[in-house]
PDB file of N, CA and C in Angstrom:
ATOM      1  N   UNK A   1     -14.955 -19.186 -13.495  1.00  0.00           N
ATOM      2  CA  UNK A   1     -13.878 -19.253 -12.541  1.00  0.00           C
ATOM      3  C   UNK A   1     -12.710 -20.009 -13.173  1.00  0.00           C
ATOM      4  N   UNK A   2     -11.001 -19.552 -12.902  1.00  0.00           N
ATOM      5  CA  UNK A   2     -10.085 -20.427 -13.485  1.00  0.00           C
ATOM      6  C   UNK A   2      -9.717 -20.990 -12.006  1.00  0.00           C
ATOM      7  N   UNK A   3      -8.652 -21.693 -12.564  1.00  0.00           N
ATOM      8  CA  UNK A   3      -7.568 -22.483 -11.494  1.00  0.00           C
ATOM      9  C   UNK A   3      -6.575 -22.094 -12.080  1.00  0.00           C
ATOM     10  N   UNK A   4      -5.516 -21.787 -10.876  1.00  0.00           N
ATOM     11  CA  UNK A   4      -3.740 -21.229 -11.712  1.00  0.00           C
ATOM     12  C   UNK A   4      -3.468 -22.331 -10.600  1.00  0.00           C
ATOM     13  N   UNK A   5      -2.628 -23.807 -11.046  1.00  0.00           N
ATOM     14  CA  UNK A   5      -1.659 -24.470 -10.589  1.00  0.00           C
ATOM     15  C   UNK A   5      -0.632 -23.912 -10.819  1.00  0.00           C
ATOM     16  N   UNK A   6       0.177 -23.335 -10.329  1.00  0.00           N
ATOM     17  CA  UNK A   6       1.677 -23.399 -10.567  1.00  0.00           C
ATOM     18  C   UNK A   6       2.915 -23.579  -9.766  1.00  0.00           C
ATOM     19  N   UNK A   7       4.014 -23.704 -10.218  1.00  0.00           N
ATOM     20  CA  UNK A   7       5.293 -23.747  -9.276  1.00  0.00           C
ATOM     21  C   UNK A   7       6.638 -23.227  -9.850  1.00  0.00           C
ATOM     22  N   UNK A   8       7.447 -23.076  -8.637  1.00  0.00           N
ATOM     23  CA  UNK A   8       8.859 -22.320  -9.441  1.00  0.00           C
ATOM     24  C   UNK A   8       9.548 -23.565  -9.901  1.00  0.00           C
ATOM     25  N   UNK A   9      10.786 -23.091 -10.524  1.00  0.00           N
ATOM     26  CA  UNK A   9      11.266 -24.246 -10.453  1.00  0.00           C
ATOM     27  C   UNK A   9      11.576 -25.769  -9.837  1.00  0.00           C
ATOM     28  N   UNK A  10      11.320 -26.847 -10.530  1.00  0.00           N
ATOM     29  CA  UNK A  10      11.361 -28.066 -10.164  1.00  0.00           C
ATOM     30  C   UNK A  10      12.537 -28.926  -9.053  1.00  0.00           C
ATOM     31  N   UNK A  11      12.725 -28.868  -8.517  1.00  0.00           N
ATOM     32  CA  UNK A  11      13.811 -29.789  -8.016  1.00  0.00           C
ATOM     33  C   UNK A  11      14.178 -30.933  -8.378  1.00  0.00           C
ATOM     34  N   UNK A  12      15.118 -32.135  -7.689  1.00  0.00           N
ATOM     35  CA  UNK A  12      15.434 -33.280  -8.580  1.00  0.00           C
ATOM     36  C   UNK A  12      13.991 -34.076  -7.903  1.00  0.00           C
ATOM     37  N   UNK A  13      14.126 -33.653  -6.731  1.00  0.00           N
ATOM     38  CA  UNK A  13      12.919 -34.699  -5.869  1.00  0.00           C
ATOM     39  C   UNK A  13      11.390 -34.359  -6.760  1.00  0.00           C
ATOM     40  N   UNK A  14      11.083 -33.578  -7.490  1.00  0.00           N
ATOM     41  CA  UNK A  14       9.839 -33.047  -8.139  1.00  0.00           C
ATOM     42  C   UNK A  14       9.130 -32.058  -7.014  1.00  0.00           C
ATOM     43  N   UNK A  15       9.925 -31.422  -6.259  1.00  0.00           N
ATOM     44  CA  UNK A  15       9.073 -30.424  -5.081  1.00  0.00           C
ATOM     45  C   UNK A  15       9.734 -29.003  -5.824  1.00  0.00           C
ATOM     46  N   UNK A  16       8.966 -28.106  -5.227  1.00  0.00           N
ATOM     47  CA  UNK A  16       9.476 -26.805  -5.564  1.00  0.00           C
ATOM     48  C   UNK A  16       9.531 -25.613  -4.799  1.00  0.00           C
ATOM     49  N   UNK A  17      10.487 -24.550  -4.831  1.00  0.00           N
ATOM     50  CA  UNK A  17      10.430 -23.770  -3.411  1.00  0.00           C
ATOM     51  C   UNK A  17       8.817 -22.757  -3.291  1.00  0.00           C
ATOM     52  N   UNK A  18       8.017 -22.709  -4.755  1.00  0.00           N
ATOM     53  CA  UNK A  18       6.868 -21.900  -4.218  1.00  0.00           C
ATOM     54  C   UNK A  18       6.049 -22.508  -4.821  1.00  0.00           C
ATOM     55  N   UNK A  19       4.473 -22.786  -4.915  1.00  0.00           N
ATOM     56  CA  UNK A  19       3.290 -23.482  -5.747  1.00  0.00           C
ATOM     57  C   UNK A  19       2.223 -22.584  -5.120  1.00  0.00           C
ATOM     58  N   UNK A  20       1.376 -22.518  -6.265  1.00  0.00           N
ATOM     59  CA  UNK A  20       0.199 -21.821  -6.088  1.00  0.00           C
ATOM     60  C   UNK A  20      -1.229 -22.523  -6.213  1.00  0.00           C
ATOM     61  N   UNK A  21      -2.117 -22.304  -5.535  1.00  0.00           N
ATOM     62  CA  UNK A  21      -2.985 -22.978  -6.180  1.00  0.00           C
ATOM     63  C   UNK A  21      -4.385 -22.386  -6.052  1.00  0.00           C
ATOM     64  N   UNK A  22      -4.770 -21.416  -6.713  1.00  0.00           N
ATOM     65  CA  UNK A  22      -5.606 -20.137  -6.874  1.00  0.00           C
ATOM     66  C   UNK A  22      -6.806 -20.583  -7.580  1.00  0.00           C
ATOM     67  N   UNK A  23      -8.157 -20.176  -6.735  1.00  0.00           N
ATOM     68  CA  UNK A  23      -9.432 -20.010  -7.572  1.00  0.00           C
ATOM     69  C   UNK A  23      -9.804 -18.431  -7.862  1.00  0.00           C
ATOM     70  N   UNK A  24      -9.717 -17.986  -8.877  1.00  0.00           N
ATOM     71  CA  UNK A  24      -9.760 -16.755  -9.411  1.00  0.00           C
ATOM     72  C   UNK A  24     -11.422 -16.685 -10.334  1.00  0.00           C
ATOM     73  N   UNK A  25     -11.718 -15.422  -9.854  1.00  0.00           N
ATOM     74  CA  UNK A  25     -13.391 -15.205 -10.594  1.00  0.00           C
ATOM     75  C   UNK A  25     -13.025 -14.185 -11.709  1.00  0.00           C
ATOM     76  N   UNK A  26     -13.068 -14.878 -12.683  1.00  0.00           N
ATOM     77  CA  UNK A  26     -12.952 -14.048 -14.063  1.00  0.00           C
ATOM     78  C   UNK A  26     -13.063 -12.599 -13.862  1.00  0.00           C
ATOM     79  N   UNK A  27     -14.474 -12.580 -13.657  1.00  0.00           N
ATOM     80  CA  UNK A  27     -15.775 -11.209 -13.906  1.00  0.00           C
ATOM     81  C   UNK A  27     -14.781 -10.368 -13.230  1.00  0.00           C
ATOM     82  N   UNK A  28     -14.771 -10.566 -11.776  1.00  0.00           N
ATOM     83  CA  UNK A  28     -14.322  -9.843 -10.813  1.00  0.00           C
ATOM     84  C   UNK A  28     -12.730  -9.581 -10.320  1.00  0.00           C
ATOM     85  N   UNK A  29     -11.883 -10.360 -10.818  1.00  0.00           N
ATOM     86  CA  UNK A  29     -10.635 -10.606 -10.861  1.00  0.00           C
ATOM     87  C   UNK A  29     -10.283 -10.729  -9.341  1.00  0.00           C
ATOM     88  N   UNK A  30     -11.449 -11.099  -8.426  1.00  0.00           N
ATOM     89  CA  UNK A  30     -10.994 -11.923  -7.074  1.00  0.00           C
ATOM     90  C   UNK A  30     -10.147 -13.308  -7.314  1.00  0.00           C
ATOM     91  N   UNK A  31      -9.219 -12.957  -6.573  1.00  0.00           N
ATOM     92  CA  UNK A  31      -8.061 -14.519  -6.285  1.00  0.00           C
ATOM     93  C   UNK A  31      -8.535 -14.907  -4.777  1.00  0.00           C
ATOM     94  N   UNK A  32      -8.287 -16.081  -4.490  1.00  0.00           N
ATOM     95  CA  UNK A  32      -8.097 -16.705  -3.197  1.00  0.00           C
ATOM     96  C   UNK A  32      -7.560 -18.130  -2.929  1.00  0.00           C
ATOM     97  N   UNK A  33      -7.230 -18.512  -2.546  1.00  0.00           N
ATOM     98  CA  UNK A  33      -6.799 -20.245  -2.489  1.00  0.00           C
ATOM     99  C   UNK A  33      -5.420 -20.461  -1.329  1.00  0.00           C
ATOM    100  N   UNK A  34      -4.272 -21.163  -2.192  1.00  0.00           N
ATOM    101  CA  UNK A  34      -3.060 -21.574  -0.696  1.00  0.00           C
ATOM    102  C   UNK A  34      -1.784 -20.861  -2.157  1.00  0.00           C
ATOM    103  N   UNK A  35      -0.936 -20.673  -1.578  1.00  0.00           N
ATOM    104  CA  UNK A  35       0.088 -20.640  -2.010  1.00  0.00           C
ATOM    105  C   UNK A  35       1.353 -21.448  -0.465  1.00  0.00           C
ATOM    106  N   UNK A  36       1.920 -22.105  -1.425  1.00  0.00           N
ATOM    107  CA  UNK A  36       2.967 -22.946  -0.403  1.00  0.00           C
ATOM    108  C   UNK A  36       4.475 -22.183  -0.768  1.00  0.00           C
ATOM    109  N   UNK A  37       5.093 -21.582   0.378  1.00  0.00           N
ATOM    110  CA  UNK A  37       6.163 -21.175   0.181  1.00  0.00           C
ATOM    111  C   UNK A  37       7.289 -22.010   1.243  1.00  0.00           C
ATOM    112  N   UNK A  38       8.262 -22.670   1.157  1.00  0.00           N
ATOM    113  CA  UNK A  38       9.607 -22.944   1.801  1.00  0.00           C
ATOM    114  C   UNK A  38       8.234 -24.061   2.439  1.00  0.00           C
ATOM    115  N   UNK A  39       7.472 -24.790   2.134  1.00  0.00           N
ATOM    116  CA  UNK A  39       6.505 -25.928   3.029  1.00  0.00           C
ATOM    117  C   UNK A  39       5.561 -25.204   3.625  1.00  0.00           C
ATOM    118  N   UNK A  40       5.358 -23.680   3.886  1.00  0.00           N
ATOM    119  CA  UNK A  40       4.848 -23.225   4.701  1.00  0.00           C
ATOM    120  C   UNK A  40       3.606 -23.051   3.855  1.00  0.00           C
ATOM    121  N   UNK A  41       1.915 -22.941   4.097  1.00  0.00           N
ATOM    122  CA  UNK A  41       1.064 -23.206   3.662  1.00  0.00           C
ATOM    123  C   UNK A  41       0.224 -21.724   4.087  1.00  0.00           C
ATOM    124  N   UNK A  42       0.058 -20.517   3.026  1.00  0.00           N
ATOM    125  CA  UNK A  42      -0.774 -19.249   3.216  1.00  0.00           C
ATOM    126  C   UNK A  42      -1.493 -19.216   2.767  1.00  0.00           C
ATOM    127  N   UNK A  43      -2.783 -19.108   3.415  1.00  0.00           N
ATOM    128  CA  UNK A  43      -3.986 -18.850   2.851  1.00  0.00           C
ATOM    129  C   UNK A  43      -4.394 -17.318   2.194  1.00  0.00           C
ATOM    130  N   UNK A  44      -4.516 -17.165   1.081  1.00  0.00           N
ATOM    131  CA  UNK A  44      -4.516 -15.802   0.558  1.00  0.00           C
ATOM    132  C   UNK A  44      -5.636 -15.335  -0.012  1.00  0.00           C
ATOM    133  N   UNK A  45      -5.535 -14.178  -0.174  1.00  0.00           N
ATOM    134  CA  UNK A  45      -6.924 -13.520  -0.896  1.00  0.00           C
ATOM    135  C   UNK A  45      -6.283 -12.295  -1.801  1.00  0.00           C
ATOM    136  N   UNK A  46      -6.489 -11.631  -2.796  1.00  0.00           N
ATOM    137  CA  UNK A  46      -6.271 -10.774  -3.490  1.00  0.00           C
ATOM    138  C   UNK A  46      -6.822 -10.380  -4.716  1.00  0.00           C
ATOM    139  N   UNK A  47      -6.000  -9.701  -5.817  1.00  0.00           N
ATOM    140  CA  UNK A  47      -7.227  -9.419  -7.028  1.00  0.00           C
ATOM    141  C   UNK A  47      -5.952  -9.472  -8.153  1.00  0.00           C
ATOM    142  N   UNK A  48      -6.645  -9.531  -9.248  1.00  0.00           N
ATOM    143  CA  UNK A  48      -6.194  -9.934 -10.732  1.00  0.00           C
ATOM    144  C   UNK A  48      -6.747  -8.582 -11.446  1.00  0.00           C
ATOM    145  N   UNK A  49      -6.219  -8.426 -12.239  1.00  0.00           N
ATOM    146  CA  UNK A  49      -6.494  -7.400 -13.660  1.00  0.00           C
ATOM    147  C   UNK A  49      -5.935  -8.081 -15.154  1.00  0.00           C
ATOM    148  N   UNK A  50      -6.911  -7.990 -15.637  1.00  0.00           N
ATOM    149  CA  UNK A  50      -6.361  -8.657 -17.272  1.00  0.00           C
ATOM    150  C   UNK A  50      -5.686  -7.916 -18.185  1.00  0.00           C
ATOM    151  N   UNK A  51      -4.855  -7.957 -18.942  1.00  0.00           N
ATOM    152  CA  UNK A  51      -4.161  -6.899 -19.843  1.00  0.00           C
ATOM    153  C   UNK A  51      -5.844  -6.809 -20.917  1.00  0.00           C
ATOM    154  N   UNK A  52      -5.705  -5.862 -21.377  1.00  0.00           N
ATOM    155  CA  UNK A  52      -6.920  -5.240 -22.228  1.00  0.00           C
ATOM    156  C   UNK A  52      -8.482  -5.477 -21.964  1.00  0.00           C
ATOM    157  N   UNK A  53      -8.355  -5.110 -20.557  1.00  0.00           N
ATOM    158  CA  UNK A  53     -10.060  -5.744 -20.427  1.00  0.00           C
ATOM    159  C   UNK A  53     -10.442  -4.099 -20.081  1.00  0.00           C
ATOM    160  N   UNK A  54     -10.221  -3.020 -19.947  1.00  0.00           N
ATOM    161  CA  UNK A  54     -10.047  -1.611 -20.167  1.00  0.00           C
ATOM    162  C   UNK A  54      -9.182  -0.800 -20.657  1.00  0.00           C
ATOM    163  N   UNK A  55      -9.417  -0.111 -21.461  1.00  0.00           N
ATOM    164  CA  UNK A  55      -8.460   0.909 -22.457  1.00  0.00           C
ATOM    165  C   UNK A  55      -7.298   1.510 -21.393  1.00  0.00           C
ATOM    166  N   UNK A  56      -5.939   0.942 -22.164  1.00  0.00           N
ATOM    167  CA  UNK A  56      -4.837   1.431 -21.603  1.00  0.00           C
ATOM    168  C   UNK A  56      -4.185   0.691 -20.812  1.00  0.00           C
ATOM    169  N   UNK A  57      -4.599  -1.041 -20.367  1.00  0.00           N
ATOM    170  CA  UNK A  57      -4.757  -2.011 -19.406  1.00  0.00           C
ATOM    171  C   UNK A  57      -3.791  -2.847 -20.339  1.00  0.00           C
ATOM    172  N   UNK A  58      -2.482  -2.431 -20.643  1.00  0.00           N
ATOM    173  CA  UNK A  58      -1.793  -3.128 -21.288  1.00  0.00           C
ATOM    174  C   UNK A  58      -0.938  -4.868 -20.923  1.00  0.00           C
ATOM    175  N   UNK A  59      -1.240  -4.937 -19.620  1.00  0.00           N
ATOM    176  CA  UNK A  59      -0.495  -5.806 -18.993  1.00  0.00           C
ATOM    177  C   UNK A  59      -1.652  -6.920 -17.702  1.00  0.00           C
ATOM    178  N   UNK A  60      -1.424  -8.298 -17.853  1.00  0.00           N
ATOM    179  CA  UNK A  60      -2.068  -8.580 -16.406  1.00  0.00           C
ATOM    180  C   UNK A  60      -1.289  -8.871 -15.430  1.00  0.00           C
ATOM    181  N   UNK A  61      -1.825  -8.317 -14.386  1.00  0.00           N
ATOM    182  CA  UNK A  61      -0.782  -7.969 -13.005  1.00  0.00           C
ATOM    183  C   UNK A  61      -1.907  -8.416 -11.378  1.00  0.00           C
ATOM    184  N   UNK A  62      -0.952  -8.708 -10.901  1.00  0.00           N
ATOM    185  CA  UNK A  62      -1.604  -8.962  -9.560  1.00  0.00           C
ATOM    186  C   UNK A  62      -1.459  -8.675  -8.419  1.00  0.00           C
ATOM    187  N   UNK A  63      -1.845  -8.563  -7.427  1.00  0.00           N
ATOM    188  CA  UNK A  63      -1.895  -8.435  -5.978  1.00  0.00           C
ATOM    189  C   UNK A  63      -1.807  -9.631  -4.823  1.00  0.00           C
ATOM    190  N   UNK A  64      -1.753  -9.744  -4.055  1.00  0.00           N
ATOM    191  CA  UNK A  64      -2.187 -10.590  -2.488  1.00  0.00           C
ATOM    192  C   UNK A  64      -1.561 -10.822  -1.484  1.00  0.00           C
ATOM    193  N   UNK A  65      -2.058 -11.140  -0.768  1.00  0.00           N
ATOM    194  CA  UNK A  65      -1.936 -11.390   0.720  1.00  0.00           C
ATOM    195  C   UNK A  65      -2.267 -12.528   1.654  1.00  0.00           C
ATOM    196  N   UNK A  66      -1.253 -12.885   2.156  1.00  0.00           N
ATOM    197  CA  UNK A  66      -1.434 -14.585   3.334  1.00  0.00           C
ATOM    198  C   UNK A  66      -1.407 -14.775   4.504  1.00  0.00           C
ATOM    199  N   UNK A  67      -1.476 -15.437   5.246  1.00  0.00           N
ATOM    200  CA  UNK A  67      -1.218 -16.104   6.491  1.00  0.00           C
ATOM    201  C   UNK A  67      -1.050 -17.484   6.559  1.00  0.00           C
ATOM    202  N   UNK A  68       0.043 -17.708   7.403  1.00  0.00           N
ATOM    203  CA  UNK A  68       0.178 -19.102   7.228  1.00  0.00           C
ATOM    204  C   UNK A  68      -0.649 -19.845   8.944  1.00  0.00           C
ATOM    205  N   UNK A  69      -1.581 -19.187   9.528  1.00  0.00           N
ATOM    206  CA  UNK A  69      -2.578 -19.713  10.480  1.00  0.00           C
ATOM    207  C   UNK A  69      -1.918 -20.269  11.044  1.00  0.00           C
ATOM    208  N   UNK A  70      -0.378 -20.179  12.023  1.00  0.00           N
ATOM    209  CA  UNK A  70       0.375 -21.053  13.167  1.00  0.00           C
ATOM    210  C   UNK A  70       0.161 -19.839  14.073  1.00  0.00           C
ATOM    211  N   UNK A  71       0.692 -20.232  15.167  1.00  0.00           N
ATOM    212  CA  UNK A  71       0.688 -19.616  16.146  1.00  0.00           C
ATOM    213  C   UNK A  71       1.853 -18.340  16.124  1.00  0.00           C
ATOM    214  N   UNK A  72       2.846 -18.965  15.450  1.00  0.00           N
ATOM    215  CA  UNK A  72       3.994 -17.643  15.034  1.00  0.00           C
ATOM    216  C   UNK A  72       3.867 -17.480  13.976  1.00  0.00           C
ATOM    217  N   UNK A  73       2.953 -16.566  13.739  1.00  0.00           N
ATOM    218  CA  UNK A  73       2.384 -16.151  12.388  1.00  0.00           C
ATOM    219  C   UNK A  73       3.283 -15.673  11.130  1.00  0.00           C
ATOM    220  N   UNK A  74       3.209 -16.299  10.108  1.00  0.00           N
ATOM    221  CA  UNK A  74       4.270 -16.136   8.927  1.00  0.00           C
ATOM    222  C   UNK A  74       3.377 -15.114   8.058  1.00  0.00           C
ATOM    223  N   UNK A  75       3.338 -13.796   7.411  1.00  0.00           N
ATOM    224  CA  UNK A  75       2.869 -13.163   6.549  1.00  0.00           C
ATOM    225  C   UNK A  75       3.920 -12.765   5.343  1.00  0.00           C
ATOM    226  N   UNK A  76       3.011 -13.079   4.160  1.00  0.00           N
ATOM    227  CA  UNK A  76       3.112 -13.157   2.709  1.00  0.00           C
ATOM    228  C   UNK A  76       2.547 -11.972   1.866  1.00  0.00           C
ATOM    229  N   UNK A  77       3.344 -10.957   1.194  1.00  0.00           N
ATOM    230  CA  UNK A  77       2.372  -9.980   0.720  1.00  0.00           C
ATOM    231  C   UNK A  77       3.545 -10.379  -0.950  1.00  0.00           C
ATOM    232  N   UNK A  78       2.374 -10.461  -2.062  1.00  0.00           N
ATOM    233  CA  UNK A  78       3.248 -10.759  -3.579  1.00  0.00           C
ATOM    234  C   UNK A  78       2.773  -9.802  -4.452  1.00  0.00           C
ATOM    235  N   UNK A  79       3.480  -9.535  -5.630  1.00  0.00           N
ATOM    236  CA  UNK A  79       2.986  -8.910  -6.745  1.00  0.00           C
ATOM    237  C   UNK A  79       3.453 -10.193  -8.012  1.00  0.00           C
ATOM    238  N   UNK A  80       2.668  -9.875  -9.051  1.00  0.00           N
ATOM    239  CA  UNK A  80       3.186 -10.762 -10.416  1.00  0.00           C
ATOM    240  C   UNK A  80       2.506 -10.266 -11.692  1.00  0.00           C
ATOM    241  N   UNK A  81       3.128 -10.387 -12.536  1.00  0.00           N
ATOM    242  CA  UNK A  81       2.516 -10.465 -14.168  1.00  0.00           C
ATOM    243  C   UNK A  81       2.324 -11.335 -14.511  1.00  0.00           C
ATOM    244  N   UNK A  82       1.838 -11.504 -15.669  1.00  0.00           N
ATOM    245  CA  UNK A  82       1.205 -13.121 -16.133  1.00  0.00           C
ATOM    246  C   UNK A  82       1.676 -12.919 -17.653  1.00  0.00           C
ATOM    247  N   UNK A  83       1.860 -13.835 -18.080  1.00  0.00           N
ATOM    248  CA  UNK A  83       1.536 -13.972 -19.975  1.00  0.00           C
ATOM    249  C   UNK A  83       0.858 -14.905 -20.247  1.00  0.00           C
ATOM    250  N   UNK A  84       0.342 -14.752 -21.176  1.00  0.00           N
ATOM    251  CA  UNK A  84      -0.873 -15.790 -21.662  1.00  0.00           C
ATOM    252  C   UNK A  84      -1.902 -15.609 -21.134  1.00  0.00           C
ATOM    253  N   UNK A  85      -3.215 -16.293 -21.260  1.00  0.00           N
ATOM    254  CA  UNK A  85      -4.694 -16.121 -20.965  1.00  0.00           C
ATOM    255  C   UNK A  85      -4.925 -16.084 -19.336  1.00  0.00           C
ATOM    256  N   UNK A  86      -5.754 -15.092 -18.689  1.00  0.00           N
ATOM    257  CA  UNK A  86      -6.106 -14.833 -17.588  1.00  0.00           C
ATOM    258  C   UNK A  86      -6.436 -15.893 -16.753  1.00  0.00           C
ATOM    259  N   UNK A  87      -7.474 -17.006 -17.898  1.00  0.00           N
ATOM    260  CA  UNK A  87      -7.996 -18.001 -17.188  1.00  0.00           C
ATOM    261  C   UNK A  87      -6.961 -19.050 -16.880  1.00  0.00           C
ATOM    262  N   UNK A  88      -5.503 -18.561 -18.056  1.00  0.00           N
ATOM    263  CA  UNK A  88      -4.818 -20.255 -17.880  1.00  0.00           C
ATOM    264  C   UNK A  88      -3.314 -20.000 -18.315  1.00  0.00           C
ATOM    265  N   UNK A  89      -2.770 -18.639 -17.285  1.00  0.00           N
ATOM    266  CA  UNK A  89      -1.629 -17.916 -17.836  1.00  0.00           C
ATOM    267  C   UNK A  89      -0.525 -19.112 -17.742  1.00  0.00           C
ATOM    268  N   UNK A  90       0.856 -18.605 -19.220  1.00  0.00           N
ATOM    269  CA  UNK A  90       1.715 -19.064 -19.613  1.00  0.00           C
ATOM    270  C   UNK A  90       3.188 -19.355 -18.263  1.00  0.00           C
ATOM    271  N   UNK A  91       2.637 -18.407 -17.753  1.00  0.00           N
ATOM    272  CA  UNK A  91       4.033 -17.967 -16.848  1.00  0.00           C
ATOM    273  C   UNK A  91       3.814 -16.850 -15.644  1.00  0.00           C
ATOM    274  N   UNK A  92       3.755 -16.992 -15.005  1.00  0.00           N
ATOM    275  CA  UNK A  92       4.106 -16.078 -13.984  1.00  0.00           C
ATOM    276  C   UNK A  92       5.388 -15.400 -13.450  1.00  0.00           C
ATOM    277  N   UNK A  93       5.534 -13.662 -13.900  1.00  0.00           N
ATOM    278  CA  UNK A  93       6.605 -13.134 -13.084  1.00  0.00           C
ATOM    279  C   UNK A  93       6.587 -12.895 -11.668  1.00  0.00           C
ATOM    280  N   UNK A  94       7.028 -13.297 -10.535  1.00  0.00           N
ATOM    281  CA  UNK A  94       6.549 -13.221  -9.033  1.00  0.00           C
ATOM    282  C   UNK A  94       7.354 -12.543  -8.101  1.00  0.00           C
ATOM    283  N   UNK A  95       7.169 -11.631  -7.789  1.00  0.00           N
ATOM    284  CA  UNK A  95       8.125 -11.036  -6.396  1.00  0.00           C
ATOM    285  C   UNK A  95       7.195 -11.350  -5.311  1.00  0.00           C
ATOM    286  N   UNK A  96       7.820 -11.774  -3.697  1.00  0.00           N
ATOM    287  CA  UNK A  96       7.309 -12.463  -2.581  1.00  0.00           C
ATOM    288  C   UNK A  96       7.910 -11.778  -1.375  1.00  0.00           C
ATOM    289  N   UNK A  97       7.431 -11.291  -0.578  1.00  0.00           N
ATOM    290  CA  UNK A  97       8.270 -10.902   0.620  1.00  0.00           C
ATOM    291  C   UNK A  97       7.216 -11.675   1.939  1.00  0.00           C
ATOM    292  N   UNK A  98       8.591 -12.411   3.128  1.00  0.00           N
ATOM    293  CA  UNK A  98       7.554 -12.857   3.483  1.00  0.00           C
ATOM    294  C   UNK A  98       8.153 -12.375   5.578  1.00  0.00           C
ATOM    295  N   UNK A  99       7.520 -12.365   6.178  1.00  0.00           N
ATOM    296  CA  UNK A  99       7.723 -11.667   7.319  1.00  0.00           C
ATOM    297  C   UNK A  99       7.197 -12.798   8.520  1.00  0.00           C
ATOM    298  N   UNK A 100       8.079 -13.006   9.406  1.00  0.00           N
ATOM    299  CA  UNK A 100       7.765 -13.616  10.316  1.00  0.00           C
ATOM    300  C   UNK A 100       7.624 -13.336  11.592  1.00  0.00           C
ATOM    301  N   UNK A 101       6.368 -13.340  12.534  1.00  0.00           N
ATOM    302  CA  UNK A 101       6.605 -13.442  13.719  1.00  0.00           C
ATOM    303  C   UNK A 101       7.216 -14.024  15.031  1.00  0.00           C
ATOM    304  N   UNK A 102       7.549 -14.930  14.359  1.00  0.00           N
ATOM    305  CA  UNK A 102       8.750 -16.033  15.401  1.00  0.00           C
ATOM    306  C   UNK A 102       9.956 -15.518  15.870  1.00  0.00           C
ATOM    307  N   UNK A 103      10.690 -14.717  14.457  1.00  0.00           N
ATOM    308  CA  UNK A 103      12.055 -14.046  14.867  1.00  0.00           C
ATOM    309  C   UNK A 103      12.092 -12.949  13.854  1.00  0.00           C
ATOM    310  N   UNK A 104      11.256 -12.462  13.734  1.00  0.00           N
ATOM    311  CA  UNK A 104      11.177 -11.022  12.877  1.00  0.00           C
ATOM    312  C   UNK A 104      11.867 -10.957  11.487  1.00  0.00           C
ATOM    313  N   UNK A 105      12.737 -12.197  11.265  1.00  0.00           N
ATOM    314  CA  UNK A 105      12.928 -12.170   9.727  1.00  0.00           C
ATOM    315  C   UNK A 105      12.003 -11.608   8.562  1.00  0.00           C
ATOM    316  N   UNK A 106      12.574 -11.053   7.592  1.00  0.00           N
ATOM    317  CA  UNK A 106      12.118 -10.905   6.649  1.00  0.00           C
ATOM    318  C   UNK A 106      12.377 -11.578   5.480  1.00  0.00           C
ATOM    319  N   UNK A 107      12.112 -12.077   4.327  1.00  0.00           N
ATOM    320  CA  UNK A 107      12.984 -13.069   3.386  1.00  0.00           C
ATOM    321  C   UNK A 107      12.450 -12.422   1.479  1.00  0.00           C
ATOM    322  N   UNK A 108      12.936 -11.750   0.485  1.00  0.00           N
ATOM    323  CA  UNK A 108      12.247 -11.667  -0.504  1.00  0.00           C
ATOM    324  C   UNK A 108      12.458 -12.951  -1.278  1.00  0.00           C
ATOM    325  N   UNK A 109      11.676 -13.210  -2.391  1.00  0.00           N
ATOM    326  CA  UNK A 109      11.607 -14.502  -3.572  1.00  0.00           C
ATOM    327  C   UNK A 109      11.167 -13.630  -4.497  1.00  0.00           C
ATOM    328  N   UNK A 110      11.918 -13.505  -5.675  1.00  0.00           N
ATOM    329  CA  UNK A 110      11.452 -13.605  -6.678  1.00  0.00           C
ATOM    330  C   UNK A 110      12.016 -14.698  -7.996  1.00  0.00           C
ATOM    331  N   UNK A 111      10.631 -14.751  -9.259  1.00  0.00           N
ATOM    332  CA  UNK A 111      11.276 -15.790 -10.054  1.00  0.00           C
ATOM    333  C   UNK A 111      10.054 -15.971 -11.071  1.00  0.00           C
ATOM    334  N   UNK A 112       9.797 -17.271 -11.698  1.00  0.00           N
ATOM    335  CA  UNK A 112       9.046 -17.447 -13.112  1.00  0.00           C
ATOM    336  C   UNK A 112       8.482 -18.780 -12.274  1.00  0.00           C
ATOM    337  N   UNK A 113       6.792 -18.793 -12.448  1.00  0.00           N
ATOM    338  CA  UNK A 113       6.029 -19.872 -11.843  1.00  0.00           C
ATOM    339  C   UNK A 113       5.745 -20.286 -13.263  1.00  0.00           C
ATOM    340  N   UNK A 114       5.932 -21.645 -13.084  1.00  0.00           N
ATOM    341  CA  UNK A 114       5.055 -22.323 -14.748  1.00  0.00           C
ATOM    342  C   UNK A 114       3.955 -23.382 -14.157  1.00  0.00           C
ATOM    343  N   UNK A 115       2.655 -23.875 -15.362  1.00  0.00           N
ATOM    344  CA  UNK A 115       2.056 -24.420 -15.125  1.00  0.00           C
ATOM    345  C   UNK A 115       2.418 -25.873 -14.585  1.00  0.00           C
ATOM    346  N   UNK A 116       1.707 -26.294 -13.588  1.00  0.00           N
ATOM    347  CA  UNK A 116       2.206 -28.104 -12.913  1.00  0.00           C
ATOM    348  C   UNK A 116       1.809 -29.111 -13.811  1.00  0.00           C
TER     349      UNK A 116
END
C-alpha cells in the first residue's frame, strides 16, 4: 500500500487551496482516503493505473469521487496524471469539478499537486 500526501500550491500562511491524502493498494490500483478542497473535507474512493504495468499503458492516470458528508452535500468528481513512481509520484496533474447542493454551483480547479 502507498500514501500520496499532497497539496497545490503553498500559501504565505503554509495552507493550500487542495491536499490529498490517499491510501492506494498497489496490486489493485484502489484509492480511497480525504482530499480537502477550499476547507471542505471529501471522502473519496476511486482507482489508479500505472504507466507500463500493461502493454501500451504509457501513462499513470486516475479517477475519483467524494462527498463532503454535510447536510448540503458538496460532490467532487477528479481526473490526474502522475510522474514519478506509483507508490510515491513526483507531481500530480489535477482537474476537479466540484458541485454543490446548497446553491447548485458548480466550480472547476485545475493545477500541479506536489509532495507535503
Amino acid at each position: 500500500m502507498s500514501v500520496w500526501k499532497m497539496c497545490s500550491k503553498k500559501y504565505d500562511d503554509g495552507t493550500c487551496q487542495l491536499m490529498i491524502d490517499f491510501n492506494n493498494q498497489d496490486a489493485t490500483g484502489a484509492m480511497s482516503g480525504t482530499l480537502t478542497f477550499e476547507d471542505q473535507v471529501f471522502n473519496i474512493t476511486g482507482n489508479w493505473a500505472a504507466s507500463g504495468s500493461v502493454p501500451g499503458r504509457n501513462a499513470s492516470a486516475f479517477g475519483l469521487y467524494g462527498v463532503n458528508q454535510q447536510d448540503a452535500t458538496s460532490y467532487v468528481a477528479v481526473t490526474g496524471t502522475m510522474v514519478g513512481p506509483g507508490n510515491a509520484p513526483e507531481s500530480i496533474a489535477m482537474n476537479l469539478i466540484r458541485a454543490k447542493s446548497s446553491d447548485g454551483d458548480q466550480y472547476g480547479w485545475s493545477g500541479t499537486l506536489l509532495p507535503m
